[in-house]
C-alpha atoms as a PDB file:
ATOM      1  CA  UNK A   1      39.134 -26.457  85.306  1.00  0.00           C
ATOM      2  CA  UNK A   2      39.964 -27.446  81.709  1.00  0.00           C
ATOM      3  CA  UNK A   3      38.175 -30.427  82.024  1.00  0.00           C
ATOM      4  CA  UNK A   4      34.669 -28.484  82.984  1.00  0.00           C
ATOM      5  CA  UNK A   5      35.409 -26.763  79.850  1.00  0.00           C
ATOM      6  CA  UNK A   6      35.686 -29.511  77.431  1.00  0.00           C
ATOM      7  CA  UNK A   7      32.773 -30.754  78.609  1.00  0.00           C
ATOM      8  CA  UNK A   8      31.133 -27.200  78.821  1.00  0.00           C
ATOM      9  CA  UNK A   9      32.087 -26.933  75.403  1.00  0.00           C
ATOM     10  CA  UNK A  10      30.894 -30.396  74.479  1.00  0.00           C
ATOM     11  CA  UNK A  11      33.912 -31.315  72.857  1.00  0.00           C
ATOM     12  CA  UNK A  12      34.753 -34.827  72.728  1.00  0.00           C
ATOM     13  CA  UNK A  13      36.315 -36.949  75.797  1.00  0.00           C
ATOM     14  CA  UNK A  14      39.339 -37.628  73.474  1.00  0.00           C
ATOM     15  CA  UNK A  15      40.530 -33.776  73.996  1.00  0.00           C
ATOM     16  CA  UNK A  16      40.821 -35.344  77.795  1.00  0.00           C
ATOM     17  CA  UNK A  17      44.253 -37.202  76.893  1.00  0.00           C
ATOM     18  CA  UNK A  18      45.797 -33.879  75.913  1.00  0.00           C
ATOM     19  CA  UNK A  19      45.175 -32.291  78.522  1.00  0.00           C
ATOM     20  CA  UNK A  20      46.048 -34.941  81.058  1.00  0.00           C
ATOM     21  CA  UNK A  21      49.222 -35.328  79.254  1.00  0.00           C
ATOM     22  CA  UNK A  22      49.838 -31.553  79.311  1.00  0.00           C
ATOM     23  CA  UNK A  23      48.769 -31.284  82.965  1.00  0.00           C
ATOM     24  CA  UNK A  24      51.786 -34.347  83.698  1.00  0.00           C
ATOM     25  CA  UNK A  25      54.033 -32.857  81.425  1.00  0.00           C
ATOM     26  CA  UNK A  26      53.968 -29.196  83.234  1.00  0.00           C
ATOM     27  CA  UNK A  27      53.705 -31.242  86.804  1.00  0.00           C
ATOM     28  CA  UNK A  28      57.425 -33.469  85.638  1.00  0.00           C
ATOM     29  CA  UNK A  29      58.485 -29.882  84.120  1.00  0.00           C
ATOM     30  CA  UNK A  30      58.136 -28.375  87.707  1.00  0.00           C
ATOM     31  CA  UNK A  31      59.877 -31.151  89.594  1.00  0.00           C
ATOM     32  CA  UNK A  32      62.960 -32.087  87.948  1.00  0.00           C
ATOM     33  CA  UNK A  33      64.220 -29.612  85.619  1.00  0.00           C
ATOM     34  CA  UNK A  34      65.265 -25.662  86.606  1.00  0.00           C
ATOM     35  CA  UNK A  35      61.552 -24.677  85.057  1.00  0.00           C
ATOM     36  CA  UNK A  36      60.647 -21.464  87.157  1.00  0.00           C
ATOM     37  CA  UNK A  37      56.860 -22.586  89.060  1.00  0.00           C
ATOM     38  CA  UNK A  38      55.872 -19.048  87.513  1.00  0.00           C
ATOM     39  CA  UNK A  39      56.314 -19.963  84.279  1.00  0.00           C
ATOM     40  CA  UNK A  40      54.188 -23.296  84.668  1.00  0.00           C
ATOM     41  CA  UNK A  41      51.589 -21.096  86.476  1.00  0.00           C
ATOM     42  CA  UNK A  42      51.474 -18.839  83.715  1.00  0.00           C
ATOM     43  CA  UNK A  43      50.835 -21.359  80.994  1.00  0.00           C
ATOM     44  CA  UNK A  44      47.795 -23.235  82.986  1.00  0.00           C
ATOM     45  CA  UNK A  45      46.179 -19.534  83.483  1.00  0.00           C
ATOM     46  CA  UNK A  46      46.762 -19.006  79.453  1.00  0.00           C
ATOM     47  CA  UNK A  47      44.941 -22.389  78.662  1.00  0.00           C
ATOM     48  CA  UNK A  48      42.424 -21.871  80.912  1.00  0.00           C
ATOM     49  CA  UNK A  49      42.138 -18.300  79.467  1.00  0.00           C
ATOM     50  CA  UNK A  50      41.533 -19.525  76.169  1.00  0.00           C
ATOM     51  CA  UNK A  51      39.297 -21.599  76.897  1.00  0.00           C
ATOM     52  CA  UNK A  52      37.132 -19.414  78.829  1.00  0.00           C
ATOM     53  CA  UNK A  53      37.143 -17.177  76.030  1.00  0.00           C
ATOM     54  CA  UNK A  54      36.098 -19.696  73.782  1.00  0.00           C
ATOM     55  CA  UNK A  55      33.289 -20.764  75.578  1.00  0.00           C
ATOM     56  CA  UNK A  56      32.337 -17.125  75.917  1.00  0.00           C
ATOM     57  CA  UNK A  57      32.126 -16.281  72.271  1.00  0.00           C
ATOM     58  CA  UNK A  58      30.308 -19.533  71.705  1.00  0.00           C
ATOM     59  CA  UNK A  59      27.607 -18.311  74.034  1.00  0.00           C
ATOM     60  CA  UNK A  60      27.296 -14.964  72.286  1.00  0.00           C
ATOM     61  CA  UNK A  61      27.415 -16.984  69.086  1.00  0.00           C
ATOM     62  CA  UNK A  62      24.406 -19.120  70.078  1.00  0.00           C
ATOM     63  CA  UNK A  63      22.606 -17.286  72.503  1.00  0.00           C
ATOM     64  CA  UNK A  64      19.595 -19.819  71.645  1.00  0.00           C
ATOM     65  CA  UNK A  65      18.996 -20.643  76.035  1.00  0.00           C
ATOM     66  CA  UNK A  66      19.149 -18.537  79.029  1.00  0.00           C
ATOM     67  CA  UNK A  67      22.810 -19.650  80.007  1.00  0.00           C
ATOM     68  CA  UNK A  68      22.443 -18.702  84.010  1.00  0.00           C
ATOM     69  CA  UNK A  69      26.978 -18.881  84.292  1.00  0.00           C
ATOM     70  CA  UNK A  70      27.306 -16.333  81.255  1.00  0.00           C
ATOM     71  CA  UNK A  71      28.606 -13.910  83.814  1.00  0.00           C
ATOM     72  CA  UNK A  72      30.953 -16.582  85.837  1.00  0.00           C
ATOM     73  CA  UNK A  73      32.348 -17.554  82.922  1.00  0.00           C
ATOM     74  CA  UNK A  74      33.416 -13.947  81.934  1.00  0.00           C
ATOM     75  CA  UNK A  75      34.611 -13.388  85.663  1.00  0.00           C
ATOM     76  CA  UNK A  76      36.614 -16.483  84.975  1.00  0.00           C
ATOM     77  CA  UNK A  77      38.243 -15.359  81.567  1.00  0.00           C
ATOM     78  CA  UNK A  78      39.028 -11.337  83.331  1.00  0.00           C
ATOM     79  CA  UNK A  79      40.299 -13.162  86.193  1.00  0.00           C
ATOM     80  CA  UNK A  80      42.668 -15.561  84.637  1.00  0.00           C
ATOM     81  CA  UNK A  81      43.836 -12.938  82.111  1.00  0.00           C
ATOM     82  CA  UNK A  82      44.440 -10.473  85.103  1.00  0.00           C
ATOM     83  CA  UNK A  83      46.888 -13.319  86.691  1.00  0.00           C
ATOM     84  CA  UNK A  84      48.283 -13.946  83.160  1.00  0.00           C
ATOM     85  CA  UNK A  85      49.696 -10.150  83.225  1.00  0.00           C
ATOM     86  CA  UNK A  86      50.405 -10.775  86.769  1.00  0.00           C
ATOM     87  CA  UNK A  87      52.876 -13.093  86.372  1.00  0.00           C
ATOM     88  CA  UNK A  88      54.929 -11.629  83.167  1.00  0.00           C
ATOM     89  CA  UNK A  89      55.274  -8.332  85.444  1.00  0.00           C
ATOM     90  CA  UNK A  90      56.071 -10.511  88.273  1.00  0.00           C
ATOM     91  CA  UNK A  91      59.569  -9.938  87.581  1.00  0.00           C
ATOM     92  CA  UNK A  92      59.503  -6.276  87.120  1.00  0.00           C
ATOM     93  CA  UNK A  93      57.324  -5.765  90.882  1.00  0.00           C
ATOM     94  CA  UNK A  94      60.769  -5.709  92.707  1.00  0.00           C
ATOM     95  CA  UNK A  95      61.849  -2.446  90.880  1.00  0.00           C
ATOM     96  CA  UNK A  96      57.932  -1.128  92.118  1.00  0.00           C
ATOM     97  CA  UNK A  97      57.759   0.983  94.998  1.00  0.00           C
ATOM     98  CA  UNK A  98      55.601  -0.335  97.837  1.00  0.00           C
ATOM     99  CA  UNK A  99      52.192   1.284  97.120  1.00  0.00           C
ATOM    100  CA  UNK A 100      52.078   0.271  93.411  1.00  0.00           C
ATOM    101  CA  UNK A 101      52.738  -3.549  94.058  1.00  0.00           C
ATOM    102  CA  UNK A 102      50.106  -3.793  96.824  1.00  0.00           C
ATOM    103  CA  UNK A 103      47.637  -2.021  94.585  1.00  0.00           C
ATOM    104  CA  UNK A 104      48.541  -4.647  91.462  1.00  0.00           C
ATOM    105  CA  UNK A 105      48.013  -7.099  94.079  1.00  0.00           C
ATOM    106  CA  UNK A 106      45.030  -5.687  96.028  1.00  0.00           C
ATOM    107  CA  UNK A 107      43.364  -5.285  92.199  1.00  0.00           C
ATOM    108  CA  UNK A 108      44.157  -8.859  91.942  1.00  0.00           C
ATOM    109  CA  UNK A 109      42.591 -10.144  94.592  1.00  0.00           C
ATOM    110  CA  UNK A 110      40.016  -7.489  94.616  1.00  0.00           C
ATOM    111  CA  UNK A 111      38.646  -9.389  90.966  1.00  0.00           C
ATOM    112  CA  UNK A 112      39.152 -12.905  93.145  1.00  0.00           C
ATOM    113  CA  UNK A 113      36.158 -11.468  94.804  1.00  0.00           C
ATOM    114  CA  UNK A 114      33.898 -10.620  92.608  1.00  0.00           C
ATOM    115  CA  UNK A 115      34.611 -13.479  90.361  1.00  0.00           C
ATOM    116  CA  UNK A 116      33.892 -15.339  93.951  1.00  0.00           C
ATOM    117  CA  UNK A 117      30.942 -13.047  94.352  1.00  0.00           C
ATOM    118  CA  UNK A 118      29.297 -13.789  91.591  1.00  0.00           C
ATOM    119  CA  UNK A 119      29.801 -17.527  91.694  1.00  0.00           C
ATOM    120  CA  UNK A 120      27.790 -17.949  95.107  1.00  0.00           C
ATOM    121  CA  UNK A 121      25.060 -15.126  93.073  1.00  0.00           C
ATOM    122  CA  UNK A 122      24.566 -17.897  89.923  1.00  0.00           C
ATOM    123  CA  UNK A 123      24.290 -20.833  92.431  1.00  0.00           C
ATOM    124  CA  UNK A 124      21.730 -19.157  94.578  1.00  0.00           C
ATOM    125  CA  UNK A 125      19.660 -18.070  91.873  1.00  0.00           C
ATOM    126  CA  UNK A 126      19.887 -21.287  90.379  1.00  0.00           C
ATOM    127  CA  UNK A 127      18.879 -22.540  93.489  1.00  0.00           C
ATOM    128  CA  UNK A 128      15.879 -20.120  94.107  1.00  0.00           C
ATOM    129  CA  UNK A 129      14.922 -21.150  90.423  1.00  0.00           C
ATOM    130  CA  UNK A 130      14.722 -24.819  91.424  1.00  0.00           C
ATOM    131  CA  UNK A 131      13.035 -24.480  94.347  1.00  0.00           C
ATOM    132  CA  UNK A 132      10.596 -21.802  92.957  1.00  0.00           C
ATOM    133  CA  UNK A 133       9.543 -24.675  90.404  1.00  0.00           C
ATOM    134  CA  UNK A 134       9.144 -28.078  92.993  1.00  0.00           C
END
């Protein structure tokens, strides 16, 4: 997923080898030392976070095109910050009753689908568009 951003974002391949080293270094974190596999979760969701929101401001900034994944890419960043929070209360959902950890998780999975939703809607308009024009 980071690597669609970068080149989303049109940043250089070089920004590649960090994140490939990262990616290894959070993999060989999970493996061998006592590193909790939330924790390593948590981190990819932040990056990925950030870099949604990057890209998102840059659209705004330079809203120059029609950009047809606008709205996937905001489903993307409210997704991945949702599972962000999800994961520092993680901790604190055993001490939950019942109903209020299945509706943290039914809200979770409830943006799943509309990010999902709205993923198949920007292909399939982007689909209608190119076959409108052939």
């Amino acid at each position: 997923m980071t690597s669609l951003f970068i080149k989303k974002l049109k940043f250089s391949d070089y920004w590649l080898i960090p994140t490939l080293s990262l990616s290894v270094g959070l993999l060989i974190a999970n493996q061998f030392f006592e590193v909790a596999n939330d924790y390593i979760k948590a981190a990819s969701n932040i990056i990925i976070m950030c870099l949604a929101g990057y890209t998102l401001l840059q659209e705004i900034k330079y809203n120059n095109k029609v950009n047809n994944f606008i709205v996937v890419d905001a489903f993307i960043f409210m997704y991945y910050t949702v599972s962000v929070f999800i994961f520092v209360l993680q901790n604190q959902l055993t001490s939950l009753s019942e109903s209020t950890y299945f509706i943290i998780l039914s809200t979770n999975n409830m943006l799943l689908i509309v990010f999902y939703a709205s993923l198949l809607y920007t292909f399939l308009r982007l689909k209608k568009n190119i076959l409108t024009k052939t």
